[in-house]
PDB file of N, CA and C in Angstrom:
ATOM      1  N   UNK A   1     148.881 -35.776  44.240  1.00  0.00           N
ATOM      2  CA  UNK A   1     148.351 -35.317  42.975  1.00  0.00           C
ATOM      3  C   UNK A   1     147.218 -36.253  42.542  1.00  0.00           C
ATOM      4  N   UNK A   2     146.148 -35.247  42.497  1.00  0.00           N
ATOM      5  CA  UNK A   2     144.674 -36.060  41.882  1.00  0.00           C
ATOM      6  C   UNK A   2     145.007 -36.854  40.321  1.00  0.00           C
ATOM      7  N   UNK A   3     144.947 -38.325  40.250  1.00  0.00           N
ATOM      8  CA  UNK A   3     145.254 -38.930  38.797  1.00  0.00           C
ATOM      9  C   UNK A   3     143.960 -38.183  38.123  1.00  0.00           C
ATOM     10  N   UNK A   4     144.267 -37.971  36.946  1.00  0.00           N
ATOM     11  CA  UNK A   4     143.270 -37.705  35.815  1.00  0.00           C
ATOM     12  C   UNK A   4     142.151 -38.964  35.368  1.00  0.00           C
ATOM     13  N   UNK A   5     141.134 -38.570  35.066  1.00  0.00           N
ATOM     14  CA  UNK A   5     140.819 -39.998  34.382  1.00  0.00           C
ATOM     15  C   UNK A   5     140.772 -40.358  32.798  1.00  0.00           C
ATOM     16  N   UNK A   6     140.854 -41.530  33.006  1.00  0.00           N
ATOM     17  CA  UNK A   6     141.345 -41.727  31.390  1.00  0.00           C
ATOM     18  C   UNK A   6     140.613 -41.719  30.126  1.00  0.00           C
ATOM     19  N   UNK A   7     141.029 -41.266  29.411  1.00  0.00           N
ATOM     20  CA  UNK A   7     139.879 -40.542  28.056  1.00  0.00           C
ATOM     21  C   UNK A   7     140.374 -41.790  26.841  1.00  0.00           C
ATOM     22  N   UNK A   8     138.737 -42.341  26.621  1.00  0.00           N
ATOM     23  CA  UNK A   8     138.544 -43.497  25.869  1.00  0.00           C
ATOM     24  C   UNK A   8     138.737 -42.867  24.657  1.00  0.00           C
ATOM     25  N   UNK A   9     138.935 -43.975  24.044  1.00  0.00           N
ATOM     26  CA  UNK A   9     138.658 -43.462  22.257  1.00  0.00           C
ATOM     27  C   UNK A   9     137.548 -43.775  21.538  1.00  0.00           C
ATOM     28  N   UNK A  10     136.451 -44.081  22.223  1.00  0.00           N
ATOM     29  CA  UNK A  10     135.069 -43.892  22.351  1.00  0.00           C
ATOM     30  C   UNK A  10     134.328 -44.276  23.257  1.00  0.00           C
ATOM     31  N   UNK A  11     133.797 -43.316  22.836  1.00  0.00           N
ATOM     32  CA  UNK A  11     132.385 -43.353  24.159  1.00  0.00           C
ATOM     33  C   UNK A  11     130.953 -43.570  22.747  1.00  0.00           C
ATOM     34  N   UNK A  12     130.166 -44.485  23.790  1.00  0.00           N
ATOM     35  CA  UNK A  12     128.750 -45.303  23.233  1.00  0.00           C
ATOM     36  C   UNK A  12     128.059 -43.900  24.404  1.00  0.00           C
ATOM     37  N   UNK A  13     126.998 -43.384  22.985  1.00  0.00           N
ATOM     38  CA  UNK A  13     126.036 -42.284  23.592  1.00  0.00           C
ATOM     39  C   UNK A  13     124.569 -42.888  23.175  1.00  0.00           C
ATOM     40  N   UNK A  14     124.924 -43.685  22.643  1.00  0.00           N
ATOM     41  CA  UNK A  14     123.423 -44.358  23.282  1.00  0.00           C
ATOM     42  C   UNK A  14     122.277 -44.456  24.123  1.00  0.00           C
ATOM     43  N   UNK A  15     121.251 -43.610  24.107  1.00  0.00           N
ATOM     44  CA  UNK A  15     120.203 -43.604  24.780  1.00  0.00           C
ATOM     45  C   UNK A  15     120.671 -42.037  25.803  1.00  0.00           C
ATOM     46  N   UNK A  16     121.687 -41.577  25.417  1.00  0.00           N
ATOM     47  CA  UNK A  16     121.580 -40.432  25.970  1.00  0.00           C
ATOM     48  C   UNK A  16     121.165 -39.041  25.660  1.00  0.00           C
ATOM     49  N   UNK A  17     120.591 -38.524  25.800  1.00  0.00           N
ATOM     50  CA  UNK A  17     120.355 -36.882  25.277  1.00  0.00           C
ATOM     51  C   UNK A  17     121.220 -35.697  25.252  1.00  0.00           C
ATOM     52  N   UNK A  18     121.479 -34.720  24.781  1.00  0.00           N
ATOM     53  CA  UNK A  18     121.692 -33.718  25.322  1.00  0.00           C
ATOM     54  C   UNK A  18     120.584 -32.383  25.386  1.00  0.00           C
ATOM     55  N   UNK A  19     121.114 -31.631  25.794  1.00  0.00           N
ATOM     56  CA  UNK A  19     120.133 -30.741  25.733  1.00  0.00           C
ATOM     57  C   UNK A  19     120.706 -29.326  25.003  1.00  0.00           C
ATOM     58  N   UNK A  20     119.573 -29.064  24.594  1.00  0.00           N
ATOM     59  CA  UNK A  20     119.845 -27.794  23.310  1.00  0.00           C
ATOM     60  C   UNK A  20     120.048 -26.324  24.511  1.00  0.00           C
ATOM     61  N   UNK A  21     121.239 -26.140  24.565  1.00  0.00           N
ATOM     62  CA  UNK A  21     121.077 -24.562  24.538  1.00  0.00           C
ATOM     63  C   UNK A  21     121.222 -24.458  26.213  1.00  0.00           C
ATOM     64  N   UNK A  22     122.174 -25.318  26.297  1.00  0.00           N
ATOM     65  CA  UNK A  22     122.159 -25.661  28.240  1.00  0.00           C
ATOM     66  C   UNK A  22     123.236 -24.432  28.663  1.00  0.00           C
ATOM     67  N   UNK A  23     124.476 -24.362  27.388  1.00  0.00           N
ATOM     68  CA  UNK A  23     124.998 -23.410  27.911  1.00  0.00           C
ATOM     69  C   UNK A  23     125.272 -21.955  27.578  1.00  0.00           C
ATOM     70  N   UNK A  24     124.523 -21.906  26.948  1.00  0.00           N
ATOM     71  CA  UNK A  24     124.104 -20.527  25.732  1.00  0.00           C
ATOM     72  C   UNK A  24     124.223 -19.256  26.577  1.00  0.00           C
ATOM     73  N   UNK A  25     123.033 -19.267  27.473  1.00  0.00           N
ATOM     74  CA  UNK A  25     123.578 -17.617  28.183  1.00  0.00           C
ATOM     75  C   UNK A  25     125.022 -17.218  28.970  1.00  0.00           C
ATOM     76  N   UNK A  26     125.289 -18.422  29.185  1.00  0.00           N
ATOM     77  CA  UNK A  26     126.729 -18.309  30.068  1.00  0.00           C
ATOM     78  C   UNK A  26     127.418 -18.062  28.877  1.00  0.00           C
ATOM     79  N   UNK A  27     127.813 -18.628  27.534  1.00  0.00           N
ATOM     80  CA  UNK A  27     128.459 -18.789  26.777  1.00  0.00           C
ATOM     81  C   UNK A  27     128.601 -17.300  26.395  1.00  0.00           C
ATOM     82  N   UNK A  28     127.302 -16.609  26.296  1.00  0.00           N
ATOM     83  CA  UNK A  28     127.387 -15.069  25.447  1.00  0.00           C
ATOM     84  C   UNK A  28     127.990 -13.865  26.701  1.00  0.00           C
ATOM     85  N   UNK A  29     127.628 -14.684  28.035  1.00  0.00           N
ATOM     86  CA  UNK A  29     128.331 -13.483  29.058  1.00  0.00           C
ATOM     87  C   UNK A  29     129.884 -13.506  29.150  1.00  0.00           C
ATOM     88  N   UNK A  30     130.337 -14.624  28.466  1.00  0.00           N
ATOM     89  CA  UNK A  30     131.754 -15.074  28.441  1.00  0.00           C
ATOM     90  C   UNK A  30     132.019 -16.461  29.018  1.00  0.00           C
ATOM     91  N   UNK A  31     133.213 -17.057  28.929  1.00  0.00           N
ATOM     92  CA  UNK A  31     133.864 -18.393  28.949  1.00  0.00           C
ATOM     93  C   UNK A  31     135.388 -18.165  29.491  1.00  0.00           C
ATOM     94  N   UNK A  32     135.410 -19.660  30.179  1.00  0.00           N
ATOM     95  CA  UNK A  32     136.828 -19.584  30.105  1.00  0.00           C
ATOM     96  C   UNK A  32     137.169 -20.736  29.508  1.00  0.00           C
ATOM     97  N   UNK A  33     138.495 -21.327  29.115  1.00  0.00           N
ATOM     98  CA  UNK A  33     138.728 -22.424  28.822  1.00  0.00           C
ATOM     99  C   UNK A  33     140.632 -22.748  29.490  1.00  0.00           C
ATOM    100  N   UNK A  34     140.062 -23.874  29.856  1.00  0.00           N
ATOM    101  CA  UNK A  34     141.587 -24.357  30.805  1.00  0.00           C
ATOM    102  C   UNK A  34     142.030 -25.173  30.397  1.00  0.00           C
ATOM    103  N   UNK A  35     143.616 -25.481  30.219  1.00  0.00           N
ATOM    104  CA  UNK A  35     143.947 -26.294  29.434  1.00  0.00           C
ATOM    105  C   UNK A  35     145.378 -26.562  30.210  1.00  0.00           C
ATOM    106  N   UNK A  36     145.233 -28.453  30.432  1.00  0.00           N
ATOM    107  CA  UNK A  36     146.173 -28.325  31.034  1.00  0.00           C
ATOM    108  C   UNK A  36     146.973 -29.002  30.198  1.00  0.00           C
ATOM    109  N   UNK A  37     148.559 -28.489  31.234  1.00  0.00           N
ATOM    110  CA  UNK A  37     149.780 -28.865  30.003  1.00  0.00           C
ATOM    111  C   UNK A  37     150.251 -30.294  30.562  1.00  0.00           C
ATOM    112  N   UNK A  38     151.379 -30.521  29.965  1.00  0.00           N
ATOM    113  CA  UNK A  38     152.115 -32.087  30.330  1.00  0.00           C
ATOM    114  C   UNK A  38     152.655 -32.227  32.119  1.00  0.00           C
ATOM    115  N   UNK A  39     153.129 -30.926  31.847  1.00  0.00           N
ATOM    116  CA  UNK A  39     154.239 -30.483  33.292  1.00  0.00           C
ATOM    117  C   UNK A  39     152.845 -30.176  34.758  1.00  0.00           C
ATOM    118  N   UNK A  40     151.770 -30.415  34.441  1.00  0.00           N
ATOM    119  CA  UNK A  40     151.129 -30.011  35.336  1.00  0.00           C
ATOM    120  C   UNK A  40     150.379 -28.830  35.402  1.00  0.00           C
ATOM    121  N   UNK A  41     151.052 -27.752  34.542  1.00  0.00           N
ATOM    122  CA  UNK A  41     150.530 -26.192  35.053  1.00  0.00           C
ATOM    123  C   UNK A  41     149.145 -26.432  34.302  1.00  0.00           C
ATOM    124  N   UNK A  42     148.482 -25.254  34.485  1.00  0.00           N
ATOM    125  CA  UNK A  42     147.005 -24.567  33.806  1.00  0.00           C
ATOM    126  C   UNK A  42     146.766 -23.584  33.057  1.00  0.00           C
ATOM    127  N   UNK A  43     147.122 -23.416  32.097  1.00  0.00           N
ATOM    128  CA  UNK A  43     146.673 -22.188  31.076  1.00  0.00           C
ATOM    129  C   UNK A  43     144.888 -22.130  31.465  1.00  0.00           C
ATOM    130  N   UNK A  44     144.965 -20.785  31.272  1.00  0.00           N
ATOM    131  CA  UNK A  44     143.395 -20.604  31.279  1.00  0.00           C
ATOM    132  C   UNK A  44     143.379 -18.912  30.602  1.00  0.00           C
ATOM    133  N   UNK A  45     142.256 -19.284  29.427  1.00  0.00           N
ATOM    134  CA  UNK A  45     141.798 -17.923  28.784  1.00  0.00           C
ATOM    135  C   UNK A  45     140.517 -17.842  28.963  1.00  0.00           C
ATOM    136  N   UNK A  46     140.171 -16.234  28.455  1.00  0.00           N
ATOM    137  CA  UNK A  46     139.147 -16.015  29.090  1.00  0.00           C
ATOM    138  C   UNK A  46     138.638 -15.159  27.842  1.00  0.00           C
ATOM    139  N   UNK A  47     136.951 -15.721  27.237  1.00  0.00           N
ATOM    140  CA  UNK A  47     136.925 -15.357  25.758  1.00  0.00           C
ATOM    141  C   UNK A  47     134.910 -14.522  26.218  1.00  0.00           C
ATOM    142  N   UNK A  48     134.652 -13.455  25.676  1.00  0.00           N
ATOM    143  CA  UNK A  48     134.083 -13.307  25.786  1.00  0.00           C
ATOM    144  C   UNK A  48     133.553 -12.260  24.494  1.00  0.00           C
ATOM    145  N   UNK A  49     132.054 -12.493  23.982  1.00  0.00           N
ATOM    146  CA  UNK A  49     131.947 -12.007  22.274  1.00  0.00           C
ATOM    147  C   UNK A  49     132.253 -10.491  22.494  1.00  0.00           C
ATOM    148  N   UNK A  50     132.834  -9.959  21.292  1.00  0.00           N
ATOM    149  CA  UNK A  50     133.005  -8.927  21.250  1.00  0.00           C
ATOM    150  C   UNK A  50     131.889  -7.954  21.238  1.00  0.00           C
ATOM    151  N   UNK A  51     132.002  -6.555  21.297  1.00  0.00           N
ATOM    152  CA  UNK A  51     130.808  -5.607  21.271  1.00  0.00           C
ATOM    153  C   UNK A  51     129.932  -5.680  19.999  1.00  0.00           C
ATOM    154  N   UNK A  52     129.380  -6.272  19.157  1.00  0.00           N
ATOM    155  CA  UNK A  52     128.237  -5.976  18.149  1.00  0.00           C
ATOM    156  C   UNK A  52     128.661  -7.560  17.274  1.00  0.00           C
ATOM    157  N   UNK A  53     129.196  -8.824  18.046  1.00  0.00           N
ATOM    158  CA  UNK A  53     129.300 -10.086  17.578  1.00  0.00           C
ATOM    159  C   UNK A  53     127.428 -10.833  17.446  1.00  0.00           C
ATOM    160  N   UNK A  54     127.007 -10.998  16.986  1.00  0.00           N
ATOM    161  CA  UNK A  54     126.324 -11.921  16.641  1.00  0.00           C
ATOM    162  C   UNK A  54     126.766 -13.295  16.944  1.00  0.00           C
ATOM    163  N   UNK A  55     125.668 -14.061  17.153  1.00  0.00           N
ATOM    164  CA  UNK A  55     126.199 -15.683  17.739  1.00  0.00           C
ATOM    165  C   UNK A  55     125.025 -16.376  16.700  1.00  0.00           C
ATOM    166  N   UNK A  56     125.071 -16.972  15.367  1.00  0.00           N
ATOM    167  CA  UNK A  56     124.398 -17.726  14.690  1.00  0.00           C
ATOM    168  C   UNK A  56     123.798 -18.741  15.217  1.00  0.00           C
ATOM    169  N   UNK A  57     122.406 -19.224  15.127  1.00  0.00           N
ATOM    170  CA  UNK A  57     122.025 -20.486  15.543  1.00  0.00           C
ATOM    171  C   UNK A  57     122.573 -20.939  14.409  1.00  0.00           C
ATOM    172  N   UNK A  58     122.563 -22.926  14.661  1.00  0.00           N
ATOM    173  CA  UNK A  58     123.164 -23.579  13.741  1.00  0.00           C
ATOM    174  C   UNK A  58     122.065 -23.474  11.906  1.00  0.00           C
ATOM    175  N   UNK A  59     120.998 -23.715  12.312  1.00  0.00           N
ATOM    176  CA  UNK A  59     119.978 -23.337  11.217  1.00  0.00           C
ATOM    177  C   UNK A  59     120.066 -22.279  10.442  1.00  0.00           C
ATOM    178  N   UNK A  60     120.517 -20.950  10.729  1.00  0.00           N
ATOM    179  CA  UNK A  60     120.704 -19.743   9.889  1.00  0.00           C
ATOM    180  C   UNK A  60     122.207 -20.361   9.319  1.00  0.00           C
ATOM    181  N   UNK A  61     123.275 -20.826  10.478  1.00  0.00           N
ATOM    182  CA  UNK A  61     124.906 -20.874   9.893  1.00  0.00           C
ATOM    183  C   UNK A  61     124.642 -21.313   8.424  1.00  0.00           C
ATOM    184  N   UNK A  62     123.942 -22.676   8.497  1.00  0.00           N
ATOM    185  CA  UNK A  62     123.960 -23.497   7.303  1.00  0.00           C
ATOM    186  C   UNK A  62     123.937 -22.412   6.087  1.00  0.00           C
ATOM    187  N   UNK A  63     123.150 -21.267   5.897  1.00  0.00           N
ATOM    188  CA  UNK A  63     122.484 -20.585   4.993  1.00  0.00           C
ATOM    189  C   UNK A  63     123.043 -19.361   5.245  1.00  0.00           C
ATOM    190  N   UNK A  64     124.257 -18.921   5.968  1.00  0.00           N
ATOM    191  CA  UNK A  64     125.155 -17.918   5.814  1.00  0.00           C
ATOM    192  C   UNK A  64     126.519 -18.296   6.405  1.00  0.00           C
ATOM    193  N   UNK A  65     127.191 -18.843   5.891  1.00  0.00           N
ATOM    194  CA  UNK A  65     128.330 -19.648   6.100  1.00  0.00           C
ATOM    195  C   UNK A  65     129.316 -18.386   6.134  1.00  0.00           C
ATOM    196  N   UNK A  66     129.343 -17.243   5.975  1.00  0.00           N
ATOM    197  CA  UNK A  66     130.372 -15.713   6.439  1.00  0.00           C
ATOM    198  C   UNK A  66     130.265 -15.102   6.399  1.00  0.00           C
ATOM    199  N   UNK A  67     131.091 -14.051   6.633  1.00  0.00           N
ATOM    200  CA  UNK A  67     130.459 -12.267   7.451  1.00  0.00           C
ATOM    201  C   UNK A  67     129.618 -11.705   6.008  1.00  0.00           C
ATOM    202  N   UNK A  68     130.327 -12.628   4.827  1.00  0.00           N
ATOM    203  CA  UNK A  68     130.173 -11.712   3.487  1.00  0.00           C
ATOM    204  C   UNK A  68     128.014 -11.709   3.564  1.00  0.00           C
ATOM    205  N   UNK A  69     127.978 -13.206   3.803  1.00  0.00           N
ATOM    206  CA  UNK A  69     126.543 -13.793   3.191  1.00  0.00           C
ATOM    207  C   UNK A  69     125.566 -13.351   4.435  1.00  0.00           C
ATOM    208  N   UNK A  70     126.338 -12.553   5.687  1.00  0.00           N
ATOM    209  CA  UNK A  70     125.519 -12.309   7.140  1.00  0.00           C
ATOM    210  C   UNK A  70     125.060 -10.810   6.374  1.00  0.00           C
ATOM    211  N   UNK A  71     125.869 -10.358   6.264  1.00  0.00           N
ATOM    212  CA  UNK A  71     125.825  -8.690   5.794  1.00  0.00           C
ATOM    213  C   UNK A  71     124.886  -8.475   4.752  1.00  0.00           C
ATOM    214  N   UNK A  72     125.180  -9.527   3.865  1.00  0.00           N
ATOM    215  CA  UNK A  72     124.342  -9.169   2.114  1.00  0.00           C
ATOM    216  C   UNK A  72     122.955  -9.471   3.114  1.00  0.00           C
ATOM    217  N   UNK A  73     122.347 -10.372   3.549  1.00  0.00           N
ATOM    218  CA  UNK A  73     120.925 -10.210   3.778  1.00  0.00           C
ATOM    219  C   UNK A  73     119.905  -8.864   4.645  1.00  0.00           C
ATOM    220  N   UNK A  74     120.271  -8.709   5.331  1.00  0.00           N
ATOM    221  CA  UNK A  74     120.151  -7.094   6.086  1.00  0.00           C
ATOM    222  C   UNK A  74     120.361  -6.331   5.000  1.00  0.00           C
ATOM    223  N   UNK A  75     121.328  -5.804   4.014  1.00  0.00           N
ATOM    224  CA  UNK A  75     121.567  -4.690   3.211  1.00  0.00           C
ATOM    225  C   UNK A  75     120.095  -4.944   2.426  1.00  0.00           C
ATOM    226  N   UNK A  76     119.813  -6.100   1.661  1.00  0.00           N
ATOM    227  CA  UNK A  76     119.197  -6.033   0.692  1.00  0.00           C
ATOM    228  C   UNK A  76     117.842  -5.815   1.221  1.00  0.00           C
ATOM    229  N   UNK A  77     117.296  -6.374   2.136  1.00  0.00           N
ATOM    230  CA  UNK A  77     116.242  -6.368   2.967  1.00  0.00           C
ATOM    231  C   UNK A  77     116.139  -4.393   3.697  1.00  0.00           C
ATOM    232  N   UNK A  78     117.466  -3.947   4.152  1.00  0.00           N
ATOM    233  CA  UNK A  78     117.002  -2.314   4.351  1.00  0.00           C
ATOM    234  C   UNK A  78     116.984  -1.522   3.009  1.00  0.00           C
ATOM    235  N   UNK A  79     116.772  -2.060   1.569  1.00  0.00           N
ATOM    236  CA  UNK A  79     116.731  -1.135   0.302  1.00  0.00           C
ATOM    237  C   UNK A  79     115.070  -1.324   0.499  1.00  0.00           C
ATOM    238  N   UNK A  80     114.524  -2.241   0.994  1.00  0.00           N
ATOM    239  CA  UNK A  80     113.016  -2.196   1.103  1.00  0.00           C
ATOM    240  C   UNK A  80     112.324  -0.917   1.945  1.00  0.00           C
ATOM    241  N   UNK A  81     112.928  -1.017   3.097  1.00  0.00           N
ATOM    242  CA  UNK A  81     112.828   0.094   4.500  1.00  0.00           C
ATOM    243  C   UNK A  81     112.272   1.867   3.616  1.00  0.00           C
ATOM    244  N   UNK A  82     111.326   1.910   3.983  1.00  0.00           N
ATOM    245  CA  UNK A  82     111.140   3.746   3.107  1.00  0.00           C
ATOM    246  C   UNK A  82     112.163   4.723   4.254  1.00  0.00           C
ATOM    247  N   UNK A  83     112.948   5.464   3.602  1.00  0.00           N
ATOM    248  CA  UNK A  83     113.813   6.416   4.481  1.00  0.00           C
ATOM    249  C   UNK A  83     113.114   7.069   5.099  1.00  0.00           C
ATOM    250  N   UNK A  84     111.733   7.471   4.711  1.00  0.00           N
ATOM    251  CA  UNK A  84     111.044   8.852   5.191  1.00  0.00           C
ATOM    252  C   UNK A  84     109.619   7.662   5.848  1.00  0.00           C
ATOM    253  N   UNK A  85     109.095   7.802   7.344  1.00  0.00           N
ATOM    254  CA  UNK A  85     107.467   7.118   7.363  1.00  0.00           C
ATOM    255  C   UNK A  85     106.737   7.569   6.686  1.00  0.00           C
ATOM    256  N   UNK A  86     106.062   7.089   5.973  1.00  0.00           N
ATOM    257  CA  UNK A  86     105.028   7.475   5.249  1.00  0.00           C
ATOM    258  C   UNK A  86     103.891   8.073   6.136  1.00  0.00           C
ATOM    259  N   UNK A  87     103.396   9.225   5.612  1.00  0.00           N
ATOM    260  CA  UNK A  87     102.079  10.097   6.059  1.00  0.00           C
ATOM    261  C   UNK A  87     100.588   9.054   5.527  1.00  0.00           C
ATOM    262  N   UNK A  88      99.917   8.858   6.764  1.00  0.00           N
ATOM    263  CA  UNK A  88      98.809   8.240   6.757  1.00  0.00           C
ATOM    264  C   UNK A  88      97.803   9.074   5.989  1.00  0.00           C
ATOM    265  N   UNK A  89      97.126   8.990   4.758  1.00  0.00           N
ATOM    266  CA  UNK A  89      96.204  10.022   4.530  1.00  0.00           C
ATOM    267  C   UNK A  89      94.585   9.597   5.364  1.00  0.00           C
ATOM    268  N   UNK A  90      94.300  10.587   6.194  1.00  0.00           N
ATOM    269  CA  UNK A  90      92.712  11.025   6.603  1.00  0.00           C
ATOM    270  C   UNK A  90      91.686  10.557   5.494  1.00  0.00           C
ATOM    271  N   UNK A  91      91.458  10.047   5.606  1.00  0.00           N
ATOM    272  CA  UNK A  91      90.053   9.872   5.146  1.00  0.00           C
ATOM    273  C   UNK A  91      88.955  10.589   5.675  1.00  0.00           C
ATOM    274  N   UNK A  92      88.486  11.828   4.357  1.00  0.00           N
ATOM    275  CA  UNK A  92      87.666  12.749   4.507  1.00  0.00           C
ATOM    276  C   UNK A  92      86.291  11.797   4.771  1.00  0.00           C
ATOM    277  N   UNK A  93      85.594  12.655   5.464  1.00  0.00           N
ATOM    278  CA  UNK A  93      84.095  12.080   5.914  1.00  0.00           C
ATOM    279  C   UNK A  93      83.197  13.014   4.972  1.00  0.00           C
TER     280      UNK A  93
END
């Protein structure tokens, strides 16, 4: 049996980067996550967004923190939308 390695109670990230958005497309085609137990075994689920989920960047989250404050902006913004396109008028010559 492969030993695990041992997980500090901190880690110095100092001078390291990450990178924005490394795992983003994988993330929206789905995920798994494995989790192992005491006894050895492996749980593993498998999560992938639902049909019409939205995935917030962190910049919008700040400024719609739930479904309530996602929804109100679209509604108020389609009372602008004209139901009917408007007819271009010709300009007679």
């Amino acid at each position: 049996m492969k030993a695990e390695p041992e997980i500090k109670h901190e880690y110095d990230l100092r001078g390291k980067k990450g990178v924005r958005g490394k795992y983003y497309r994988a993330y929206r085609q789905g995920h798994a996550v494995r989790i192992t137990q005491d006894d050895g075994t492996v749980m593993e689920q498998h999560f992938i967004l639902q049909e019409g989920a939205v995935l917030l960047e962190p910049d919008v989250r700040r400024y719609f923190p739930n479904s309530e404050s996602v929804n109100a902006a679209p509604r108020s913004l389609s009372a602008l939308i004209p139901s009917k396109p408007r007819k271009s008028h010709a300009r007679k010559s």
